[in-house]
C-alpha atoms as a PDB file:
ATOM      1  CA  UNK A   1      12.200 -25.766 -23.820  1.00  0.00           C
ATOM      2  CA  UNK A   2      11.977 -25.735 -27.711  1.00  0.00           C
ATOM      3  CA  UNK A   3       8.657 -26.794 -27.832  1.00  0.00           C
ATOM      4  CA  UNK A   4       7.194 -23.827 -25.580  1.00  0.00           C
ATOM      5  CA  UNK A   5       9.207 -21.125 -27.993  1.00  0.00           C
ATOM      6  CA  UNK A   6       5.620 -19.376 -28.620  1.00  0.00           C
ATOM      7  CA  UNK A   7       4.920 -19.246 -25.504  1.00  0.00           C
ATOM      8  CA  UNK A   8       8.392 -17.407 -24.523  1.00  0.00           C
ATOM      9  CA  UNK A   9       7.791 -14.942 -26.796  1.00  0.00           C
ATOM     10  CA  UNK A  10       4.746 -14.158 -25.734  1.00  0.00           C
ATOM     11  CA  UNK A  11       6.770 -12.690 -22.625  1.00  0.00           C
ATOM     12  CA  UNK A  12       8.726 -10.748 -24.727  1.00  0.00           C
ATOM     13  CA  UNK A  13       6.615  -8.124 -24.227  1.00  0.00           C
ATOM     14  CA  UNK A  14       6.628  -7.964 -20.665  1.00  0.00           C
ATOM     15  CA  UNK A  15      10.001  -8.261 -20.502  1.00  0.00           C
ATOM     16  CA  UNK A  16      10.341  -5.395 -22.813  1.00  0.00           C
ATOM     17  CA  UNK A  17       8.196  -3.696 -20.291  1.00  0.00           C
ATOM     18  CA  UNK A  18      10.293  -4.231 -17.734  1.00  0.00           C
ATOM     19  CA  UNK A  19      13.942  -3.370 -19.045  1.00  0.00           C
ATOM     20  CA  UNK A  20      12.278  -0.356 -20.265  1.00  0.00           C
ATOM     21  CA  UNK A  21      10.357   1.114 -17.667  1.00  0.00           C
ATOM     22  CA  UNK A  22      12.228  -0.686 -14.367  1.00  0.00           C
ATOM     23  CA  UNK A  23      15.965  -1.399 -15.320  1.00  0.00           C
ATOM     24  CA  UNK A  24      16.488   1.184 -17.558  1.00  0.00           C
ATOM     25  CA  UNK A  25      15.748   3.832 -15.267  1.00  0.00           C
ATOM     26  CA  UNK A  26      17.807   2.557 -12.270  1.00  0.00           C
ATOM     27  CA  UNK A  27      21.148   4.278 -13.774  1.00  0.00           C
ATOM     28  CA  UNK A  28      19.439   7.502 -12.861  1.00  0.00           C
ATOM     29  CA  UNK A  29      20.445   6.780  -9.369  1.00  0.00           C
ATOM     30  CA  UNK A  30      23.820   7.705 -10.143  1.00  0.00           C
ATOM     31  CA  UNK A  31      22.189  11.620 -10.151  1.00  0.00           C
ATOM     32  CA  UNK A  32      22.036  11.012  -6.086  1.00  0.00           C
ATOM     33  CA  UNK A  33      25.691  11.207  -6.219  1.00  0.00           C
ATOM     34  CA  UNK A  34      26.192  13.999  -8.145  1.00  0.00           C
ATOM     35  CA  UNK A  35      25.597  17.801  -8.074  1.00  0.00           C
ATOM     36  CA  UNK A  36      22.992  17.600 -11.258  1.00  0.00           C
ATOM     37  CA  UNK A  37      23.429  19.953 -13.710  1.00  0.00           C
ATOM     38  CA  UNK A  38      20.072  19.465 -16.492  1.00  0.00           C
ATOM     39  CA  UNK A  39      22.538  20.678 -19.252  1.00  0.00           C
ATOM     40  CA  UNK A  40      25.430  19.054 -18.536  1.00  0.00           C
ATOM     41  CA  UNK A  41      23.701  15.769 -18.266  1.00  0.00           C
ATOM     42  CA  UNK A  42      24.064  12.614 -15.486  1.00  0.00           C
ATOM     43  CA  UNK A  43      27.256  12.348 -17.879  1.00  0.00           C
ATOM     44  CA  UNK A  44      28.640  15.563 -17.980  1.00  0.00           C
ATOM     45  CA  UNK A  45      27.526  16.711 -13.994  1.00  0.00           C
ATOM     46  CA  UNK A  46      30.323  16.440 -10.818  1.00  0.00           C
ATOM     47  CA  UNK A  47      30.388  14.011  -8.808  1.00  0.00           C
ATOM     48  CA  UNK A  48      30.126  14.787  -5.015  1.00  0.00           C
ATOM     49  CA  UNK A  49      30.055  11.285  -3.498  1.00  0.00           C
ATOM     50  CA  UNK A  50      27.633  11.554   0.023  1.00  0.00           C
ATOM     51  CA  UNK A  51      26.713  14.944  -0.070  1.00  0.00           C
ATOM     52  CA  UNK A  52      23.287  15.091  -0.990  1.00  0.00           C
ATOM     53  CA  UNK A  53      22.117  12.613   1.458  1.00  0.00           C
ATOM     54  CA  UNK A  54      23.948  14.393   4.118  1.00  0.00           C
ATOM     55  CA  UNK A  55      21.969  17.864   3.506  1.00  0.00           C
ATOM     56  CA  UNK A  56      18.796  15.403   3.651  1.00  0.00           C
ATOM     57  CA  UNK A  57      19.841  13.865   6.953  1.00  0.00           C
ATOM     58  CA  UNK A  58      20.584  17.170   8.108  1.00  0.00           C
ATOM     59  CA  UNK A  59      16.984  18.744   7.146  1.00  0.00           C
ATOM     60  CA  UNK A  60      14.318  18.720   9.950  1.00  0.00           C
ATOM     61  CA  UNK A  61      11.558  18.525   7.364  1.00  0.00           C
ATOM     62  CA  UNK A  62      12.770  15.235   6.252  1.00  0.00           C
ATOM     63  CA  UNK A  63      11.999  13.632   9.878  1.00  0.00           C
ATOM     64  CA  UNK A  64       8.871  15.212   9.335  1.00  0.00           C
ATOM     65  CA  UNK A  65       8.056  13.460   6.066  1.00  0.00           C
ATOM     66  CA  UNK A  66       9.775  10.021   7.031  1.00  0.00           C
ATOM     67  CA  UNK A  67       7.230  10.066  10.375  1.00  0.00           C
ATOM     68  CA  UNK A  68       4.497  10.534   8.614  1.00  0.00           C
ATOM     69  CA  UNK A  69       5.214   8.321   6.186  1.00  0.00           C
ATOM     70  CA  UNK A  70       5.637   5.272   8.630  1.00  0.00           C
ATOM     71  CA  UNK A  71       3.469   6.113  10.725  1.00  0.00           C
ATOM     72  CA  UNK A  72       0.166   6.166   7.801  1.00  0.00           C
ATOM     73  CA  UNK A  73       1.473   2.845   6.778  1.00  0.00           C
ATOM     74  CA  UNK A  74       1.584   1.233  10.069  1.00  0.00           C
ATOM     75  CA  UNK A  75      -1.696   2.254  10.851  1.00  0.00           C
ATOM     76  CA  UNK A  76      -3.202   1.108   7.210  1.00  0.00           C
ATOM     77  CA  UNK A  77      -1.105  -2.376   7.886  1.00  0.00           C
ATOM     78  CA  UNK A  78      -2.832  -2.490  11.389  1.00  0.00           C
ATOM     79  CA  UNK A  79      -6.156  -1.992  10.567  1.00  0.00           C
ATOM     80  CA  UNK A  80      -6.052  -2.341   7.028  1.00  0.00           C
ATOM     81  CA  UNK A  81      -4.381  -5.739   6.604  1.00  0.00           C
ATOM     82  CA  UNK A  82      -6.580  -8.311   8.454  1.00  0.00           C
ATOM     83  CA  UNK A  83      -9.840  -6.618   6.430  1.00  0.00           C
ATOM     84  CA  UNK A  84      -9.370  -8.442   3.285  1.00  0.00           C
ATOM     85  CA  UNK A  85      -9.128 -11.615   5.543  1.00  0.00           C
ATOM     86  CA  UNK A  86     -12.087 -11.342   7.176  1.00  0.00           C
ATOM     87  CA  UNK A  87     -13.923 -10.429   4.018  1.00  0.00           C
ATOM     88  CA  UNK A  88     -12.613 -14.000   2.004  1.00  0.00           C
ATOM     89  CA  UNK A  89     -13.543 -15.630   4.606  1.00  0.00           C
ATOM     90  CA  UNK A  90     -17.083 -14.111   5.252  1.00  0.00           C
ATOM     91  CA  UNK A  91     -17.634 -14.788   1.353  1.00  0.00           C
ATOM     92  CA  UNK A  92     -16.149 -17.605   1.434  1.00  0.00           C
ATOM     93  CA  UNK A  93     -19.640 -18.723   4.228  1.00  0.00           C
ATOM     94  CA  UNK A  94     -22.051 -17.819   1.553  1.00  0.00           C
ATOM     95  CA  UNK A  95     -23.853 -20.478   0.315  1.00  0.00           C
ATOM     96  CA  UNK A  96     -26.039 -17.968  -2.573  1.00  0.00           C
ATOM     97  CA  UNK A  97     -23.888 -17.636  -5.522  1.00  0.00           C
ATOM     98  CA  UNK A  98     -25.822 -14.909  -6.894  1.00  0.00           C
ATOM     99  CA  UNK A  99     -25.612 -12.597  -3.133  1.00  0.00           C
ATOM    100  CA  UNK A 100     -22.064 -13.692  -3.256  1.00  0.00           C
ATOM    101  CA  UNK A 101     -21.101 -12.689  -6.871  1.00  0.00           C
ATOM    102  CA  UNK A 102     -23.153  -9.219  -5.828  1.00  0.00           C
ATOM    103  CA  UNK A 103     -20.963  -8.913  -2.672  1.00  0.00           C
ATOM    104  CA  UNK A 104     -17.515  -9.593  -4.768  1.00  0.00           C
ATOM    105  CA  UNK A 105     -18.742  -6.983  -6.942  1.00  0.00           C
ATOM    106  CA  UNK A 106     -19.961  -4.085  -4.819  1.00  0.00           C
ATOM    107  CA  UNK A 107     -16.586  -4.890  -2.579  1.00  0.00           C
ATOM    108  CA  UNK A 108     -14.308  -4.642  -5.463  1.00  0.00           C
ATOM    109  CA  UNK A 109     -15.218  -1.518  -7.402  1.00  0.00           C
ATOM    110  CA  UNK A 110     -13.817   0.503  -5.348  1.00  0.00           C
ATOM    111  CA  UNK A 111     -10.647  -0.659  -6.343  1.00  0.00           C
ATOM    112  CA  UNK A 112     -10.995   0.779  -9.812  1.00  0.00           C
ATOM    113  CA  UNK A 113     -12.099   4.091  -8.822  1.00  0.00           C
ATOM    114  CA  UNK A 114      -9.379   6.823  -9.530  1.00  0.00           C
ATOM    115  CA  UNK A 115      -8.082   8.394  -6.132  1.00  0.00           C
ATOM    116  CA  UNK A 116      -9.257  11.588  -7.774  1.00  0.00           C
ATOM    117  CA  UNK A 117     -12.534  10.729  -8.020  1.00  0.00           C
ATOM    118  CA  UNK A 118     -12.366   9.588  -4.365  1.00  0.00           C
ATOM    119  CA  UNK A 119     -11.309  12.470  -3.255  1.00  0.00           C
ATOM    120  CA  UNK A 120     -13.313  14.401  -4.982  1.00  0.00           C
ATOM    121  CA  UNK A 121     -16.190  12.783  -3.174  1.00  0.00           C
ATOM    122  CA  UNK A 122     -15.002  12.535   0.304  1.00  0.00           C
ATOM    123  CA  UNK A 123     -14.458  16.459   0.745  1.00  0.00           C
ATOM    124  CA  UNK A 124     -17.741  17.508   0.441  1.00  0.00           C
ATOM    125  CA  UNK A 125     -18.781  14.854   2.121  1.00  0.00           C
ATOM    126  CA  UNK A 126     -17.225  15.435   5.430  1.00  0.00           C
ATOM    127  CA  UNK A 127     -17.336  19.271   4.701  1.00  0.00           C
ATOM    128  CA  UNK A 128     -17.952  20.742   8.125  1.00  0.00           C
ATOM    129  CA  UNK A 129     -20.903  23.330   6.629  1.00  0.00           C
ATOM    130  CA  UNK A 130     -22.815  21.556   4.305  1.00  0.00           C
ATOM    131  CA  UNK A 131     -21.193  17.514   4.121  1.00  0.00           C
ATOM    132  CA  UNK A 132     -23.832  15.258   4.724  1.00  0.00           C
ATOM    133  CA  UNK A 133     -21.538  13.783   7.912  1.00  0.00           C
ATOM    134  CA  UNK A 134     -21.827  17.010   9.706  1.00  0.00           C
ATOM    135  CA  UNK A 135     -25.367  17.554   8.826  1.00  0.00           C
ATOM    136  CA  UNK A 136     -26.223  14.152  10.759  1.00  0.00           C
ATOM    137  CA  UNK A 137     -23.777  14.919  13.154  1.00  0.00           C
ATOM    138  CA  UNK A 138     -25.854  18.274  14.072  1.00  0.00           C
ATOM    139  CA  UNK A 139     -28.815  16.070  13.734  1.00  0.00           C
ATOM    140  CA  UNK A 140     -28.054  14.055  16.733  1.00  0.00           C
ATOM    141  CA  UNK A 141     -27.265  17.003  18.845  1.00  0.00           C
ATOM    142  CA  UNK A 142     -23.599  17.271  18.013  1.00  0.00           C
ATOM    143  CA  UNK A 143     -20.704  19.701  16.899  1.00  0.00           C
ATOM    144  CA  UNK A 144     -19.617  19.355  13.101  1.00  0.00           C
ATOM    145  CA  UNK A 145     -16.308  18.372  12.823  1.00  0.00           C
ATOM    146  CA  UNK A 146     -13.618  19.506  10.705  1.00  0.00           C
ATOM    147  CA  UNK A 147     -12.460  16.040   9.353  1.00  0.00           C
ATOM    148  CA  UNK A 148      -9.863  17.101   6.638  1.00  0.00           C
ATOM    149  CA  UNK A 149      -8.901  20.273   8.865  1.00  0.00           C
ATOM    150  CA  UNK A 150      -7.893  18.427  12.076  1.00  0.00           C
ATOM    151  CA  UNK A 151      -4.623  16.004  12.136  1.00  0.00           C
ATOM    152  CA  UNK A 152      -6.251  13.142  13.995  1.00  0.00           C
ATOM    153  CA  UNK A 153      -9.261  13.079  11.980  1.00  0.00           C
ATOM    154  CA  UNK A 154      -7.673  13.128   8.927  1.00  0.00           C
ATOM    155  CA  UNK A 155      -5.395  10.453  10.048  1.00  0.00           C
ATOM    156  CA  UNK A 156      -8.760   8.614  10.474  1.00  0.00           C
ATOM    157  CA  UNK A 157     -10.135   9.357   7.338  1.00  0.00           C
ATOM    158  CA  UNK A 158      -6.921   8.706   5.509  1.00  0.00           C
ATOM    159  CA  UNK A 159      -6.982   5.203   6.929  1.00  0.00           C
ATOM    160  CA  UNK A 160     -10.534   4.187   6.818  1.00  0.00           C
ATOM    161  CA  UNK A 161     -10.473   5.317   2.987  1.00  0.00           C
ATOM    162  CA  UNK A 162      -7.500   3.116   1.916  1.00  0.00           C
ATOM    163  CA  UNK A 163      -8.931   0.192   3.298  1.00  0.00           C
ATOM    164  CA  UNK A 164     -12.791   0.948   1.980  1.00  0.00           C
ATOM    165  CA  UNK A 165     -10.423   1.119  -1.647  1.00  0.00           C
ATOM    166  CA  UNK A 166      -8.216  -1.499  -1.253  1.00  0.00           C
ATOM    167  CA  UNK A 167     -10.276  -4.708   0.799  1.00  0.00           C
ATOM    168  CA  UNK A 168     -11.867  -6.351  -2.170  1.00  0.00           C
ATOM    169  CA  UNK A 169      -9.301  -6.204  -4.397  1.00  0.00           C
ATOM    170  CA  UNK A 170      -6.984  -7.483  -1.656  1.00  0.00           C
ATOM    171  CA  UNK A 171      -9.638 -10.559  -0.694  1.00  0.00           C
ATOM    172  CA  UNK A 172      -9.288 -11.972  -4.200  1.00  0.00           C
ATOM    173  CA  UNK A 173      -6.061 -13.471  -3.374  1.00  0.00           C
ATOM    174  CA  UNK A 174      -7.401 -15.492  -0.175  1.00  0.00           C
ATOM    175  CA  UNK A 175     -10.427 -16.436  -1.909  1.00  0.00           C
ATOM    176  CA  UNK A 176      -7.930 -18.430  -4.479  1.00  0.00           C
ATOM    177  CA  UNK A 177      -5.798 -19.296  -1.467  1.00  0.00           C
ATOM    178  CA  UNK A 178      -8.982 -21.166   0.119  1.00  0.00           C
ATOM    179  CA  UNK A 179     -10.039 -22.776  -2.925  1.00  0.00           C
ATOM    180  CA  UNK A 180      -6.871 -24.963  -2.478  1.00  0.00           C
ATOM    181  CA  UNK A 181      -7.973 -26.249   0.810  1.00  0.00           C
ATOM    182  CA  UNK A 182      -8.506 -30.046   0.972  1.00  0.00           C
ATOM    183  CA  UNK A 183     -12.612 -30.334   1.470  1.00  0.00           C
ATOM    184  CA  UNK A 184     -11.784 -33.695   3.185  1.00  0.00           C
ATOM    185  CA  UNK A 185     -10.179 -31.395   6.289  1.00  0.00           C
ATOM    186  CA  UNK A 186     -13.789 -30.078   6.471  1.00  0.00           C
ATOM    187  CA  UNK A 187     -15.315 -33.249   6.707  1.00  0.00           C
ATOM    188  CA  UNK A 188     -12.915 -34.706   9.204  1.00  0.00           C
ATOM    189  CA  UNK A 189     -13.702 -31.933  11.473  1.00  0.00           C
ATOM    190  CA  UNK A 190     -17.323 -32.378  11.340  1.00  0.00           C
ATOM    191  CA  UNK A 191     -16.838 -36.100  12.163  1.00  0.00           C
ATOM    192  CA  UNK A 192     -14.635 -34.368  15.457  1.00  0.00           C
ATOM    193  CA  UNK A 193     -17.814 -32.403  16.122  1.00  0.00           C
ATOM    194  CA  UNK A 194     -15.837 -28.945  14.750  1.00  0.00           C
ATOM    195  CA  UNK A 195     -18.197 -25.663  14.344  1.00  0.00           C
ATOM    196  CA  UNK A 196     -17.836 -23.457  11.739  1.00  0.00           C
ATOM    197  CA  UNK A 197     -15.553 -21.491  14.279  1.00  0.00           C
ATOM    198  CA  UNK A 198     -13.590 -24.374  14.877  1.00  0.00           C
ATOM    199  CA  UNK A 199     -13.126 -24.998  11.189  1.00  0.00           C
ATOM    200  CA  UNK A 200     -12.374 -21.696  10.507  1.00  0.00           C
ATOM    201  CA  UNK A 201      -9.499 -21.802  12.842  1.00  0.00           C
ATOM    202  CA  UNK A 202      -8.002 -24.964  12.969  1.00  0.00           C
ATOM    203  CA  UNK A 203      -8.906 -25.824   9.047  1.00  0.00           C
ATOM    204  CA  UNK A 204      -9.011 -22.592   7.543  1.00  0.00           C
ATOM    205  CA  UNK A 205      -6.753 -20.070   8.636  1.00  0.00           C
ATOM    206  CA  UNK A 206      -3.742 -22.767   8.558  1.00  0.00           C
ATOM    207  CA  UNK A 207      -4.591 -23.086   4.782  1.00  0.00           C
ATOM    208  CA  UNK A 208      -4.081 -20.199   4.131  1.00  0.00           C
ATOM    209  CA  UNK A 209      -1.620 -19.491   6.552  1.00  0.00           C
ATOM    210  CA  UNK A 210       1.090 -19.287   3.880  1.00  0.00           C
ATOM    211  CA  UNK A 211      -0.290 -16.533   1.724  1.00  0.00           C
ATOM    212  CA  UNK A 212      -1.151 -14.520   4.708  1.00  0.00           C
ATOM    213  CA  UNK A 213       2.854 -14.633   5.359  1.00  0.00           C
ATOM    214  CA  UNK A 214       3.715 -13.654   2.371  1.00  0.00           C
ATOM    215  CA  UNK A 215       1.776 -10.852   1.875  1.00  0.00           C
ATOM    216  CA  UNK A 216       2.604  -9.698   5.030  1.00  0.00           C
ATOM    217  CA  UNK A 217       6.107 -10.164   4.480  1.00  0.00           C
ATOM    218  CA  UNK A 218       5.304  -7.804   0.817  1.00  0.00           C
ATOM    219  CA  UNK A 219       3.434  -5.350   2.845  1.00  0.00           C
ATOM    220  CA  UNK A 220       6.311  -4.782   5.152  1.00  0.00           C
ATOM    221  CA  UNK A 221       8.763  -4.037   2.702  1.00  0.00           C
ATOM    222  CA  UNK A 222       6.634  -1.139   1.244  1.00  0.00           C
ATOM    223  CA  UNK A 223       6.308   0.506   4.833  1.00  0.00           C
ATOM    224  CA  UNK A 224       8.525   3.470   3.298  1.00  0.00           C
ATOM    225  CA  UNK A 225       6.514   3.572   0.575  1.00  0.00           C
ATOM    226  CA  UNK A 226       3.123   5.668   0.406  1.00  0.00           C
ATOM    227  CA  UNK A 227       1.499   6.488  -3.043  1.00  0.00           C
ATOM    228  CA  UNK A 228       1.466   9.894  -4.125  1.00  0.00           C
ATOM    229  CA  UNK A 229      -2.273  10.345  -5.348  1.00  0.00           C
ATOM    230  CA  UNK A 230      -4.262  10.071  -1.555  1.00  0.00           C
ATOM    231  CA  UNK A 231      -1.751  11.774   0.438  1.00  0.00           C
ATOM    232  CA  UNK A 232      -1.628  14.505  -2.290  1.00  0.00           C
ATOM    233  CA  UNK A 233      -5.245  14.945  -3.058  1.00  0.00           C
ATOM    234  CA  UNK A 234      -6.545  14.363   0.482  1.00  0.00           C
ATOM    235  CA  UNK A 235      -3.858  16.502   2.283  1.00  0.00           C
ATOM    236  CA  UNK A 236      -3.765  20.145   2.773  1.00  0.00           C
ATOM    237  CA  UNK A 237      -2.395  22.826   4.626  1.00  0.00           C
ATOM    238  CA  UNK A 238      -4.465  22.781   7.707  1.00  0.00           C
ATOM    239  CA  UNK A 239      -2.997  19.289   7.981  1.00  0.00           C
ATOM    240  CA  UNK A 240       0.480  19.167   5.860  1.00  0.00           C
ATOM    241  CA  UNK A 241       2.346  18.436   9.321  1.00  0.00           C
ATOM    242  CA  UNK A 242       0.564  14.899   9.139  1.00  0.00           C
ATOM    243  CA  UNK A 243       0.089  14.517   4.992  1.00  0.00           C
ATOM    244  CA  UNK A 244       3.130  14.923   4.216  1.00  0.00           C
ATOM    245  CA  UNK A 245       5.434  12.267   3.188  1.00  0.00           C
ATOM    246  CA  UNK A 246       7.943  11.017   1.492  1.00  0.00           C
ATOM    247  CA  UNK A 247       6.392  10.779  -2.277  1.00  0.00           C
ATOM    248  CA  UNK A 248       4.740  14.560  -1.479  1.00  0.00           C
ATOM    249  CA  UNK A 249       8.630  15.426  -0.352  1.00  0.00           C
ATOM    250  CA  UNK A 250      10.120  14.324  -3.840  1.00  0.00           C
ATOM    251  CA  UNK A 251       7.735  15.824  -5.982  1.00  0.00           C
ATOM    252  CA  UNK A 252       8.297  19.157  -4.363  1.00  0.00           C
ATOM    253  CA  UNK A 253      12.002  18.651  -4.647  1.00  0.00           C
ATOM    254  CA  UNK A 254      11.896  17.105  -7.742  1.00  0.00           C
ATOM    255  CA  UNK A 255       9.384  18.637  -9.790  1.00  0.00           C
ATOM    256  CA  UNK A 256       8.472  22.523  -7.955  1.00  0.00           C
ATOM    257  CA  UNK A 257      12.509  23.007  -7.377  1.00  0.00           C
ATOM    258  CA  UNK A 258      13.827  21.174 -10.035  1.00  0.00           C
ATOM    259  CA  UNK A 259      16.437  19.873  -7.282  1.00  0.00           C
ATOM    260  CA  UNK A 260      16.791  16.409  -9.171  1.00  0.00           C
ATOM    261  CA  UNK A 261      19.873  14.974  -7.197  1.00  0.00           C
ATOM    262  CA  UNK A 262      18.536  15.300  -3.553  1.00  0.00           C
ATOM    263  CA  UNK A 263      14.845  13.893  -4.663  1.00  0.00           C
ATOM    264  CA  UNK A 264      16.839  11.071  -5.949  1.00  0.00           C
ATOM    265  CA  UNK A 265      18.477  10.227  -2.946  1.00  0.00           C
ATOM    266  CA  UNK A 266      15.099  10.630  -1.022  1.00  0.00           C
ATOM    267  CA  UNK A 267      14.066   8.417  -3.590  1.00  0.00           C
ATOM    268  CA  UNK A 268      17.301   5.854  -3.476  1.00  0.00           C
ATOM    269  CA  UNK A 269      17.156   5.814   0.581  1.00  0.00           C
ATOM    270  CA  UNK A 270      13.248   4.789   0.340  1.00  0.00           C
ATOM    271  CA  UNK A 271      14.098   1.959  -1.927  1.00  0.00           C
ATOM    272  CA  UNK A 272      17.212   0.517   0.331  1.00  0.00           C
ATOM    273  CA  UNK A 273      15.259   0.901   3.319  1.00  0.00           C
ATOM    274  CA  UNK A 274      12.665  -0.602   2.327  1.00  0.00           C
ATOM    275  CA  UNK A 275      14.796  -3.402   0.525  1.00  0.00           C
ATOM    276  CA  UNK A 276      16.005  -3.862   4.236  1.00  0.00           C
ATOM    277  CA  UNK A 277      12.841  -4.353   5.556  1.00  0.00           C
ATOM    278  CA  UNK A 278      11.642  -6.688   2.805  1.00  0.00           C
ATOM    279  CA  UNK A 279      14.765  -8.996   3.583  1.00  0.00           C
ATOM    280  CA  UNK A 280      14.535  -8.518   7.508  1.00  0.00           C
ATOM    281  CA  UNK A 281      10.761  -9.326   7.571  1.00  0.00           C
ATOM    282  CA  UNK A 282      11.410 -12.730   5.656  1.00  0.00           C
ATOM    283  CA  UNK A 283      14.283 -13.655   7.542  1.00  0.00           C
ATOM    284  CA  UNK A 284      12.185 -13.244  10.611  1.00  0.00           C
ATOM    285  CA  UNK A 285       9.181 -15.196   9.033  1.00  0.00           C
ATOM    286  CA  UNK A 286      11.188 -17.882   7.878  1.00  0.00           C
ATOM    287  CA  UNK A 287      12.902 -18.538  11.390  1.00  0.00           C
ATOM    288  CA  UNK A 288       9.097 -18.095  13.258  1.00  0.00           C
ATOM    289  CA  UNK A 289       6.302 -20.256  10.966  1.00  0.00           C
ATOM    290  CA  UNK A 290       8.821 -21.970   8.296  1.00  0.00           C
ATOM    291  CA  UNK A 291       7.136 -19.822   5.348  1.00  0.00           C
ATOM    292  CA  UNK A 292       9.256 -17.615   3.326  1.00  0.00           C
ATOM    293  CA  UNK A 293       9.453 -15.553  -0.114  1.00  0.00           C
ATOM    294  CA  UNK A 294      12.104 -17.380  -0.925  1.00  0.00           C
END
């Protein structure tokens, strides 16, 4: 252990990062429990045990916000989930390196693109006067449609532009994961007479059978959690019955009426859920394939 000391400090940094920006913080969940006063302080402000989390449990907007919020991450687990798999293993076919590194590229720039900038780009394109959808819509002999105006179609849109973000970045993990796959498995099932189907499924997919658990076991425990910037820049009042959710929710608590305490025990109920979730979901894996977090 002596002998890797530089090494261990080299962490020190992280770790830094962490008690600072991750631990630290969690004390402030003691404000869920009080009736938060900004002057007197989280030391200095009563204490009303439950209360806050009863007036959210008793608020009809907060069903609104939780349903929206599970349902937009179900959908972008359903769809969304199996599209990075589908793209390691497509790339994983090619035989060019050069197409391939051009593929990886194109597919993962997306990733890096600010949710602003996305957004600032899909409006006007889908515009239903003058986005370049529409216009080839009409074209064809069709209606334009109000994509960011109507609740289904945004749901659509929503969807379809998390995944178009998120599949490269999200097939760099399986293309390591099939790097570790034994090339004499391959070879064996050529001998058997295996297609590249064949392969792909009996060779392939059980290789990397293991990651796919565990990310899906990850991706379940953030069900109750949906980032702020898409919802938020992509959402608006036409469709707010359907955008909103639970990180839009606690910023309007939290930030447009200063009520600190009860967006902190939105925030605190998000975390155990999903906590719940995370634990469930591995429990469940663990008993059905043998794979596990932990």
């Amino acid at each position: 252990m002596w002998r890797d000391r530089y090494l261990y400090v080299l962490l020190l940094p992280v770790i830094a990062f962490y008690l600072i920006f991750h631990y630290a913080p969690m004390y402030g969940v003691v404000i869920s429990f009080q009736d938060y006063n900004i002057f007197a302080g989280v030391f200095g402000s009563e204490w009303i045990g439950l209360d806050n989390f009863r007036d959210i449990f008793s608020n009809s907007d907060f069903y609104v916000v939780l349903r929206n919020t599970l349902v937009l991450n179900f959908l972008s687990l359903l769809f969304g989930f199996p599209g990075p798999i589908l793209l390691a293993l497509l790339l994983n076919e090619l035989t060019s390196v050069k197409f391939k590194r051009a593929i990886q590229t194109i597919v993962y720039l997306p990733h890096f693109i600010s949710w602003v900038v996305v957004a600032s780009l899909i409006i006007p394109m889908l515009s239903p006067r003058d986005g370049i959808i529409n216009e080839l819509i009409v074209l064809l002999g069709g209606q334009p449609i109000y994509f960011m105006g109507e609740s289904s179609w945004w749901i659509v849109v929503y969807v379809l532009s998390g995944i178009w973000k998120s599949i490269g970045w999200g097939a760099i993990i399986y293309l390591a994961a099939l790097t570790s796959i034994d090339p004499t498995l391959y070879e064996a099932a050529v001998i058997d007479g295996a297609g590249r189907w064949k392969q792909t499924l009996y060779v392939t997919l059980p290789g990397i059978l293991p990651t796919i658990v565990v990310l899906l076991i990850l991706n379940i425990g953030r069900l109750m959690s949906v980032g702020f910037d898409q919802p938020f820049l992509m959402g608006n009042g036409a469709v707010i019955q359907v955008s909103d959710v639970l990180s839009t929710y606690v910023y309007r608590l939290g930030l447009l009426n200063a009520d600190v305490a009860h967006s902190t025990a939105v925030g605190l109920f998000q975390a155990l859920v999903n906590f719940i979730m995370l634990i469930g979901a591995n429990s469940l894996s663990k008993r059905a394939t043998g794979e596990s977090i932990y």
